[in-house]
C-alpha atoms as a PDB file:
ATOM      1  CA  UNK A   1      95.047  44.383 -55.223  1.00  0.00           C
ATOM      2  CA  UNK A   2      92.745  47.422 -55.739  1.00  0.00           C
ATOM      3  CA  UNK A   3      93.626  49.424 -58.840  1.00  0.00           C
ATOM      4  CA  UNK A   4      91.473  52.673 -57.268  1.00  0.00           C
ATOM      5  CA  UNK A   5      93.934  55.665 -57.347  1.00  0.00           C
ATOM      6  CA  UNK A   6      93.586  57.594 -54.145  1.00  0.00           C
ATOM      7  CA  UNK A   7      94.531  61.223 -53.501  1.00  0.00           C
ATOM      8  CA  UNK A   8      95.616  62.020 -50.126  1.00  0.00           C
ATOM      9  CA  UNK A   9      96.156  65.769 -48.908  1.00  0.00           C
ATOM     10  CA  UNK A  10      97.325  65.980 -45.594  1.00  0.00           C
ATOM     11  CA  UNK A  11      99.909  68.783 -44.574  1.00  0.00           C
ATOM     12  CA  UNK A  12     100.584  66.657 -40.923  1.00  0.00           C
ATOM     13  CA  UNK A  13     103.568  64.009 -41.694  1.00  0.00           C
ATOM     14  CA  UNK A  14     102.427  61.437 -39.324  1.00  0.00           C
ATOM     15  CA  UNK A  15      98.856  61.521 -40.033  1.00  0.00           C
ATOM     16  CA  UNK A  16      99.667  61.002 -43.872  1.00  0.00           C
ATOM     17  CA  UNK A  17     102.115  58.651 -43.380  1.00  0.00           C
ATOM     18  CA  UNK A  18      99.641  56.629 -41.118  1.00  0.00           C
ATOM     19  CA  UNK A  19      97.018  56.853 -43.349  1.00  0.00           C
ATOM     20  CA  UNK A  20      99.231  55.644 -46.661  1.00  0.00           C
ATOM     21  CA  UNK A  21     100.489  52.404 -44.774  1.00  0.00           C
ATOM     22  CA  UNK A  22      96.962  51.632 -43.685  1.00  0.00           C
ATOM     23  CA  UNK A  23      95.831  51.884 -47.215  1.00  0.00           C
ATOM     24  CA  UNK A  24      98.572  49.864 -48.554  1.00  0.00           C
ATOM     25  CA  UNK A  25      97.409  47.513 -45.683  1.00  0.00           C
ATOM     26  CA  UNK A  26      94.142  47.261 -46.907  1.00  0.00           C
ATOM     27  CA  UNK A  27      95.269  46.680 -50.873  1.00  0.00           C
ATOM     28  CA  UNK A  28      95.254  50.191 -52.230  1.00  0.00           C
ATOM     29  CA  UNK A  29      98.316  50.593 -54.286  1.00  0.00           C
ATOM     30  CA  UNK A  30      98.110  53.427 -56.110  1.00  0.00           C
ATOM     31  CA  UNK A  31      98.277  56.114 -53.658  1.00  0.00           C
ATOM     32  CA  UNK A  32      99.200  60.226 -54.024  1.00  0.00           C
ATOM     33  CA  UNK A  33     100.338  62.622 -51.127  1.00  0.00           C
ATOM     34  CA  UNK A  34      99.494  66.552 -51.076  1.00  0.00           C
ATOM     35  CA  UNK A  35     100.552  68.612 -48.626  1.00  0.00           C
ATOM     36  CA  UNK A  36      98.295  71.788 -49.859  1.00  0.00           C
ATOM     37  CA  UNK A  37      95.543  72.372 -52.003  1.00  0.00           C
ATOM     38  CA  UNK A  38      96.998  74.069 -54.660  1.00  0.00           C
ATOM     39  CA  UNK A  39      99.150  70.922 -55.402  1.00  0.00           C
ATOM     40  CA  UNK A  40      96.143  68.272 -55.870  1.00  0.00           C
ATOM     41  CA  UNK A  41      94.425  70.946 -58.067  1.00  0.00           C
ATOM     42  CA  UNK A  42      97.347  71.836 -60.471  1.00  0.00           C
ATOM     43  CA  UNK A  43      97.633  67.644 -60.519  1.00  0.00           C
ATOM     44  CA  UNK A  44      93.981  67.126 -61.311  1.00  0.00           C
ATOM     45  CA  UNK A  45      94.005  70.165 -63.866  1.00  0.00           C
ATOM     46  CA  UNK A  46      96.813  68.429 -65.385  1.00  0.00           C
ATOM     47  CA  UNK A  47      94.611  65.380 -66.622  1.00  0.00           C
ATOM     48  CA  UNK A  48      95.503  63.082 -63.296  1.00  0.00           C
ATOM     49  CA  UNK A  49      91.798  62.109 -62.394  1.00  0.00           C
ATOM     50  CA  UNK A  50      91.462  60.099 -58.853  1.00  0.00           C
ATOM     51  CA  UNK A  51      88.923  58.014 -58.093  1.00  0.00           C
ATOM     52  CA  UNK A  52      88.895  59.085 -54.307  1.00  0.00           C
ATOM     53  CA  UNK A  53      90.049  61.989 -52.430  1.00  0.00           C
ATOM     54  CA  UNK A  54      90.740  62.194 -48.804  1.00  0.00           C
ATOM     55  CA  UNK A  55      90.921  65.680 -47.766  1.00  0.00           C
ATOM     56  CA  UNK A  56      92.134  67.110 -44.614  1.00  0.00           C
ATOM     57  CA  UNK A  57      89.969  70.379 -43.747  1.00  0.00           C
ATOM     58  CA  UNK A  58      92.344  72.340 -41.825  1.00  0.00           C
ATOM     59  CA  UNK A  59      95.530  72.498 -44.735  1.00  0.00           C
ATOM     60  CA  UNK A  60      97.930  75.187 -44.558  1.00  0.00           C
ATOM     61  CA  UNK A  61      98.310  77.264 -47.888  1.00  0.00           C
ATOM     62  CA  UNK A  62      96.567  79.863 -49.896  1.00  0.00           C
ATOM     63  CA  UNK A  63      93.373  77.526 -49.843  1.00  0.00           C
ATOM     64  CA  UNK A  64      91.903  75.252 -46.774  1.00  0.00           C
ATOM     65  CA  UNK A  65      90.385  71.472 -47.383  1.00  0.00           C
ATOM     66  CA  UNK A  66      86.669  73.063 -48.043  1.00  0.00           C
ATOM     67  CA  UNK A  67      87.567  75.676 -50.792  1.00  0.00           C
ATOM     68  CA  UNK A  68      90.020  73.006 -52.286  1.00  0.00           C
ATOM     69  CA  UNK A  69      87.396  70.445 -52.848  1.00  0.00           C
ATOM     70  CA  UNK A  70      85.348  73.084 -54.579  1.00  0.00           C
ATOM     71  CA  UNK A  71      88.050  73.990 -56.689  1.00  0.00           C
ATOM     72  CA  UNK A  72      88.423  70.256 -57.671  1.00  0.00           C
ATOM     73  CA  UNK A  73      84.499  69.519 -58.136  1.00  0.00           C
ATOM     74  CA  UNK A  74      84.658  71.901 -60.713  1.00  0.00           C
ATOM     75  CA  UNK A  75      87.203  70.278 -62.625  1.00  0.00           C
ATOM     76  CA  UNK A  76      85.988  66.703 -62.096  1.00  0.00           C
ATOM     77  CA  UNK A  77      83.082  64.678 -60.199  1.00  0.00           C
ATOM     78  CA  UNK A  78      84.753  62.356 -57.357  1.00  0.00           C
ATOM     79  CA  UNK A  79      83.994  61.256 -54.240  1.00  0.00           C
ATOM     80  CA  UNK A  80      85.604  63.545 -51.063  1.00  0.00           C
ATOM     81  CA  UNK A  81      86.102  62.529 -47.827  1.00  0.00           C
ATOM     82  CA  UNK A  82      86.601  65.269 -45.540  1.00  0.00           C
ATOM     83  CA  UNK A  83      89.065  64.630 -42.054  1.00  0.00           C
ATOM     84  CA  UNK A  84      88.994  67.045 -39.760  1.00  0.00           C
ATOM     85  CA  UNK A  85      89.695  67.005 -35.472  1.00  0.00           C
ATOM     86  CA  UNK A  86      86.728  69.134 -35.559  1.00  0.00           C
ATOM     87  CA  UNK A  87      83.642  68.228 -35.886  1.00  0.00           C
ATOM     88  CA  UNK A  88      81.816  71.177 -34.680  1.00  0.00           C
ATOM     89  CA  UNK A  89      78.454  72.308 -36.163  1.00  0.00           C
ATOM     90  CA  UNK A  90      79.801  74.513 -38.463  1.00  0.00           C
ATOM     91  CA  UNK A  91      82.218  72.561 -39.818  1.00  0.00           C
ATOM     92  CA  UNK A  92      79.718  69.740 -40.668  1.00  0.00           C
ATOM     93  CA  UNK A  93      77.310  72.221 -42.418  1.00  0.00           C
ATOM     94  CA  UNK A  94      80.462  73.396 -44.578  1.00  0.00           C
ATOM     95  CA  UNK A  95      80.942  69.712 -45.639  1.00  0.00           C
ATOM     96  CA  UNK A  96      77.898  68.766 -46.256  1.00  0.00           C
ATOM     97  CA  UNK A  97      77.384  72.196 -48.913  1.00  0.00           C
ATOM     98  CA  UNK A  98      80.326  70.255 -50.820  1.00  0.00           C
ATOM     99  CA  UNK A  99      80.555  66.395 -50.484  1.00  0.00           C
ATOM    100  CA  UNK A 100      77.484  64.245 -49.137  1.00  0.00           C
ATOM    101  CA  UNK A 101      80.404  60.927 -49.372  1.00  0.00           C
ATOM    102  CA  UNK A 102      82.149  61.150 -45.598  1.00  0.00           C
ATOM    103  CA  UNK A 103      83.401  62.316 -42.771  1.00  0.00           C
ATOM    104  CA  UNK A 104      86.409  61.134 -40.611  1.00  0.00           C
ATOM    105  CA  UNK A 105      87.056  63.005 -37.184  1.00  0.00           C
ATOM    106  CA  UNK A 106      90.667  62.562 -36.282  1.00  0.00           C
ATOM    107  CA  UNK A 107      92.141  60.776 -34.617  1.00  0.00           C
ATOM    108  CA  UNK A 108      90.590  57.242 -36.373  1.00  0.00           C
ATOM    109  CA  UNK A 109      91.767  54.371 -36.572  1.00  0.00           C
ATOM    110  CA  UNK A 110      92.789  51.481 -39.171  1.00  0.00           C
ATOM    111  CA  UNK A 111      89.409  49.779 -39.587  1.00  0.00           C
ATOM    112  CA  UNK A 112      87.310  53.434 -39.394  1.00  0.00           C
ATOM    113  CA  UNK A 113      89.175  54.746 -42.153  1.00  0.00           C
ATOM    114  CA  UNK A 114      88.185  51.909 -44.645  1.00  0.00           C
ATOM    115  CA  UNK A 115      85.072  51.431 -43.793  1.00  0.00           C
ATOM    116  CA  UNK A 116      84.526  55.387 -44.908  1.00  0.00           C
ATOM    117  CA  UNK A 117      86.290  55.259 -47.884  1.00  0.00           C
ATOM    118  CA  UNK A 118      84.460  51.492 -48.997  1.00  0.00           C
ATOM    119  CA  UNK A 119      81.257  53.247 -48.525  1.00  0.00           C
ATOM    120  CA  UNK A 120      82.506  56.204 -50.200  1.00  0.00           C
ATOM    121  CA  UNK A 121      83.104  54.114 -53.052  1.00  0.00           C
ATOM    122  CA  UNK A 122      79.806  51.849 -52.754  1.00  0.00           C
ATOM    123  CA  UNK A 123      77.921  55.227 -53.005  1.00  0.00           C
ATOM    124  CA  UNK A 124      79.925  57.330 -55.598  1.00  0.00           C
ATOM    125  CA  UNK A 125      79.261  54.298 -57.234  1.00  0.00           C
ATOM    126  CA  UNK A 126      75.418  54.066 -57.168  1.00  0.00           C
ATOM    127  CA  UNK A 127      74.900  57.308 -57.510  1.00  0.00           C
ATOM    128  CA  UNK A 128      76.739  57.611 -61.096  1.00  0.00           C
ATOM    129  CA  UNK A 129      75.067  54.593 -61.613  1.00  0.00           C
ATOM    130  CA  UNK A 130      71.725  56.301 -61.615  1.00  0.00           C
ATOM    131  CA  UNK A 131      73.078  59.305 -63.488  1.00  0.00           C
ATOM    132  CA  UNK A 132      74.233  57.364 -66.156  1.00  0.00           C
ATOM    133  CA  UNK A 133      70.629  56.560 -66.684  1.00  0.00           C
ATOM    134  CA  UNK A 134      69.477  59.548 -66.962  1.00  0.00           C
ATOM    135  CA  UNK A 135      69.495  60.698 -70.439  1.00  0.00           C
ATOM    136  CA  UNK A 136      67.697  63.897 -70.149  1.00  0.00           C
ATOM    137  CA  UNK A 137      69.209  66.919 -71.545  1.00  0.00           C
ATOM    138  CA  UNK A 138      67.706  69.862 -70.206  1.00  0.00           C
ATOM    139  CA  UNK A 139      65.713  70.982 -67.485  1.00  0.00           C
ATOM    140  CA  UNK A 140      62.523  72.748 -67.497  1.00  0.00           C
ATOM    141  CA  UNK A 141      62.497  76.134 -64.900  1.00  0.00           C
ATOM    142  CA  UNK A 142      58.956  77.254 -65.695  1.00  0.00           C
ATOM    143  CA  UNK A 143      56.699  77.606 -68.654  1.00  0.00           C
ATOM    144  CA  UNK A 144      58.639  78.209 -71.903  1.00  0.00           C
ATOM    145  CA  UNK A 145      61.678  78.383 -70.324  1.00  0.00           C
ATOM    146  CA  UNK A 146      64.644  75.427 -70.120  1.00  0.00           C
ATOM    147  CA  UNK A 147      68.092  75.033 -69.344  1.00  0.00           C
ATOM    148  CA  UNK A 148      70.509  73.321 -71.453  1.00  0.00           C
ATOM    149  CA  UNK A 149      72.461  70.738 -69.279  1.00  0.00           C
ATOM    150  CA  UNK A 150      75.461  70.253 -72.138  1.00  0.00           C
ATOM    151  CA  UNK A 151      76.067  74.006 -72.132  1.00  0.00           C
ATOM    152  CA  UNK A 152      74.099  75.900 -69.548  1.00  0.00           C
ATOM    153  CA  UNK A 153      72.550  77.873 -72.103  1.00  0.00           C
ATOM    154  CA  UNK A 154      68.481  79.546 -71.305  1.00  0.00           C
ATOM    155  CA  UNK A 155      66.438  79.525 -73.600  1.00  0.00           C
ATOM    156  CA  UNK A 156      62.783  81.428 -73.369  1.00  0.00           C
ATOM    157  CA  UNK A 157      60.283  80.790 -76.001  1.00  0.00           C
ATOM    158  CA  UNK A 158      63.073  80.052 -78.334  1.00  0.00           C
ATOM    159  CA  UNK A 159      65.226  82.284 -77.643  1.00  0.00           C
ATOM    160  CA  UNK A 160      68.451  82.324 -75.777  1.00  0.00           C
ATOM    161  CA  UNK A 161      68.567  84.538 -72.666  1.00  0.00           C
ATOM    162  CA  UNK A 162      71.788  86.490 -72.371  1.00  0.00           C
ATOM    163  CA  UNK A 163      72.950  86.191 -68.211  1.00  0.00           C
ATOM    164  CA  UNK A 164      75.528  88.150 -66.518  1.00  0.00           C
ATOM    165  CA  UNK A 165      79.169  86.420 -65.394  1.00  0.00           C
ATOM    166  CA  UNK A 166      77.330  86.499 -61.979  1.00  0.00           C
ATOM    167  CA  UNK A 167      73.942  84.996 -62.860  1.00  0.00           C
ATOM    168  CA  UNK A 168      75.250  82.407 -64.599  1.00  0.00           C
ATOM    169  CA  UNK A 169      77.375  80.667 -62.233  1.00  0.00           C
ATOM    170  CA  UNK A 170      74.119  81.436 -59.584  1.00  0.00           C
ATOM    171  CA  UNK A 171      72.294  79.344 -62.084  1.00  0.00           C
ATOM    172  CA  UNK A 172      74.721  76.666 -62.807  1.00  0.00           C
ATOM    173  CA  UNK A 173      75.381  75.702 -58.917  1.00  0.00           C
ATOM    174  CA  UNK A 174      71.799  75.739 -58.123  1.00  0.00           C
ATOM    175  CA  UNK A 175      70.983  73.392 -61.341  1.00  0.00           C
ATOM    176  CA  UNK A 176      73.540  71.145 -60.363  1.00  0.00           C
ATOM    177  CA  UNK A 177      71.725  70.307 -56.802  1.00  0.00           C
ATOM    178  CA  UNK A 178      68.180  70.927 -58.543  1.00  0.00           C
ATOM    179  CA  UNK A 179      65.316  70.819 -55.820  1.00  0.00           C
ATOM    180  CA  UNK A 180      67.915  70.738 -52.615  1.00  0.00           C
ATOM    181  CA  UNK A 181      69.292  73.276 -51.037  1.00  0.00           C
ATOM    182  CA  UNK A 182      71.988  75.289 -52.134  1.00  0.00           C
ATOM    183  CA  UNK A 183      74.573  76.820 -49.039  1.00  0.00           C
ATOM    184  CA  UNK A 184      75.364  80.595 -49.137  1.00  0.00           C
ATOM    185  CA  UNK A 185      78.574  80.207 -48.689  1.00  0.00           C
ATOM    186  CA  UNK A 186      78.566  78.127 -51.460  1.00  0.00           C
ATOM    187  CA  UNK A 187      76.989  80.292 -53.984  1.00  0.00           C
ATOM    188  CA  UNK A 188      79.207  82.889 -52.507  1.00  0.00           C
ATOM    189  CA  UNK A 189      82.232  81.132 -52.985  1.00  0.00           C
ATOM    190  CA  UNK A 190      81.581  79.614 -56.877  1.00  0.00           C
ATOM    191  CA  UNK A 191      80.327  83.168 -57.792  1.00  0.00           C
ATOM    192  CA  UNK A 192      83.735  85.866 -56.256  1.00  0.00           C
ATOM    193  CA  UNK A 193      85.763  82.142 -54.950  1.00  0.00           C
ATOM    194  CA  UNK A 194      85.034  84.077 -51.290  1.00  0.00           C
ATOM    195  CA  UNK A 195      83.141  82.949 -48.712  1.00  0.00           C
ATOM    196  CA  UNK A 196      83.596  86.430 -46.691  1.00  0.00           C
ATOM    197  CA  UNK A 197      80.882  88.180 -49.580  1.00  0.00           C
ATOM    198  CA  UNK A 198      78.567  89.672 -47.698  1.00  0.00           C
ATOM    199  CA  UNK A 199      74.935  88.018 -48.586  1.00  0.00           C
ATOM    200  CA  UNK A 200      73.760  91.544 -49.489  1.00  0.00           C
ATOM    201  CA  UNK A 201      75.621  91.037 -53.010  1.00  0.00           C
ATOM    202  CA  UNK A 202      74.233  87.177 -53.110  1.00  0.00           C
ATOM    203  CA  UNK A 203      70.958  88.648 -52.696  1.00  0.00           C
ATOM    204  CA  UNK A 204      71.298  91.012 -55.494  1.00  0.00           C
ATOM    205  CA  UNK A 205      72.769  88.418 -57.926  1.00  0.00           C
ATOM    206  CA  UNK A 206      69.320  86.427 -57.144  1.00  0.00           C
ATOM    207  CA  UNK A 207      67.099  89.490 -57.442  1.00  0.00           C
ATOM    208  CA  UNK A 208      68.448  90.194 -60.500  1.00  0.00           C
ATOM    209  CA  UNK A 209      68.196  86.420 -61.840  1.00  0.00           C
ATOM    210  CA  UNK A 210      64.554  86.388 -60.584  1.00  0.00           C
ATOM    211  CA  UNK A 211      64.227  89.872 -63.062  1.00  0.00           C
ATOM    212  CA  UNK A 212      65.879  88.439 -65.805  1.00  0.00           C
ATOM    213  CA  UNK A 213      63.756  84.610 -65.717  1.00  0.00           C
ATOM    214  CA  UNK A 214      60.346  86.370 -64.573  1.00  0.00           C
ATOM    215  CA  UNK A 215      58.660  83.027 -63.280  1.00  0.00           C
ATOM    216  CA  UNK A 216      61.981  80.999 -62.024  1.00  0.00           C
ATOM    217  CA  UNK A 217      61.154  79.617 -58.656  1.00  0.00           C
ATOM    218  CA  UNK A 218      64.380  80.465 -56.239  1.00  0.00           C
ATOM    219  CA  UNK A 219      63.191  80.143 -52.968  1.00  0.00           C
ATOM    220  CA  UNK A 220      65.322  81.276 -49.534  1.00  0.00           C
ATOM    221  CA  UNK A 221      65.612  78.736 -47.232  1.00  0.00           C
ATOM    222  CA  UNK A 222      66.242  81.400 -44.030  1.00  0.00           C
ATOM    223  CA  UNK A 223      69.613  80.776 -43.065  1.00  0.00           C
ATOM    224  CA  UNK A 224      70.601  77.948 -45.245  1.00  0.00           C
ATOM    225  CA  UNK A 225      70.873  78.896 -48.919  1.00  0.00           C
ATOM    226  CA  UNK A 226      68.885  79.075 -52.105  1.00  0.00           C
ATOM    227  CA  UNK A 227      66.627  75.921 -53.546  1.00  0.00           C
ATOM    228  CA  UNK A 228      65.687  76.334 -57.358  1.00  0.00           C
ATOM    229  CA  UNK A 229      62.484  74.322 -58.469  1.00  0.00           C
ATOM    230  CA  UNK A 230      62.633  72.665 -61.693  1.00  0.00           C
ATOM    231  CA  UNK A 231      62.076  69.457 -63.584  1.00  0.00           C
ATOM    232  CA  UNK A 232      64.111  67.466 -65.947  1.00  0.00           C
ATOM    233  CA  UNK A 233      63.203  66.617 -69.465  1.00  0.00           C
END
């Protein structure tokens, strides 16, 4: 039996009971139903850590699948799978700002459903893999200047630079993904937890970061987000 402990949010009672009988099917045993977002998160925020998450886009509550997996990414690194009966440009670009692990348009069957989460797994896998051999500690933005990866602290020439609330969590997310592209309504979203703010204020927040770290490469990538250069040490 598989000891992986899957979290399933799903507000639809036939799609989540579908999907929990095919995992049980398959071996997975332990196995958790949410019908919103704001359950899994109080859960995970609780100390319940899953190993997988299958998350339905379109939820009903205060928060849909997308801004719920943000939420939880913060809290803890897992693997998402995103299921949605739209698969729509949009949609796709808004998944693939938050989890790079899958995609399952609805309706799927038995055998499509395991085959995403098994590769899920297989990659989550390698990829922590990797990080866990990286032992650097900081990274390098430009000359004299570095970023502390166990605390997110700058440092310039020795000396700490003091960021806004703002700037900081600009810097953070774009660290996180350093050298790839960062969505807008990603920034947007870790910065006032809206997607609707209008990319006038994201601009400014990067202006003013650019001021403050005179030398920081944050390029635009016209329509698509930020990308911050940088090197690890």
């Amino acid at each position: 039996m598989k000891s992986k402990k899957i979290m399933i949010v799903e507000d639809e009672k036939l799609t989540m009971l579908f999907i929990t009988e095919t995992l049980e099917e398959y071996g997975y045993e332990d196995i958790s139903e949410f019908a919103s977002g704001l359950e899994i998160i109080n859960t995970i925020k609780k100390g319940t850590i899953p190993d997988m998450v299958l998350m339905d886009i379109n939820i009903k509550g205060a928060k849909d699948g997308i801004q719920t997996a943000t939420e939880i990414l913060k809290i803890c690194t897992v693997p998402i799978v995103f299921m949605s009966a739209y698969n729509d440009k949009r949609t796709i670009k808004e998944v693939l700002a938050v989890s790079l692990y899958g995609f399952l348009s609805k309706p799927f069957n038995e055998r499509e459903l395991y085959i995403a989460l098994e590769i899920a797994f297989k990659n989550f896998s390698k990829n922590h893999m990797v990080k866990e051999k990286i032992t650097k500690d900081k990274v390098k933005l430009y000359k004299d200047c570095y970023y502390n990866l166990e605390d997110g602290t700058v440092m310039l020439e020795c000396n700490k630079v003091k960021l806004s609330h703002n700037q900081q969590i600009l810097l953070d997310t774009l660290v996180k993904k350093l050298n790839s592209i960062v969505d807008k309504e990603l920034l947007s979203y870790n910065i006032w937890e809206t997607k609707e703010e209008s990319q006038s204020s994201l601009r400014t927040v990067v202006y003013l970061l650019r001021k403050k770290l005179d030398g920081i490469e944050i390029s635009s990538q016209s329509k698509h987000g930020y990308l911050l250069k940088g090197s690890y040490l």
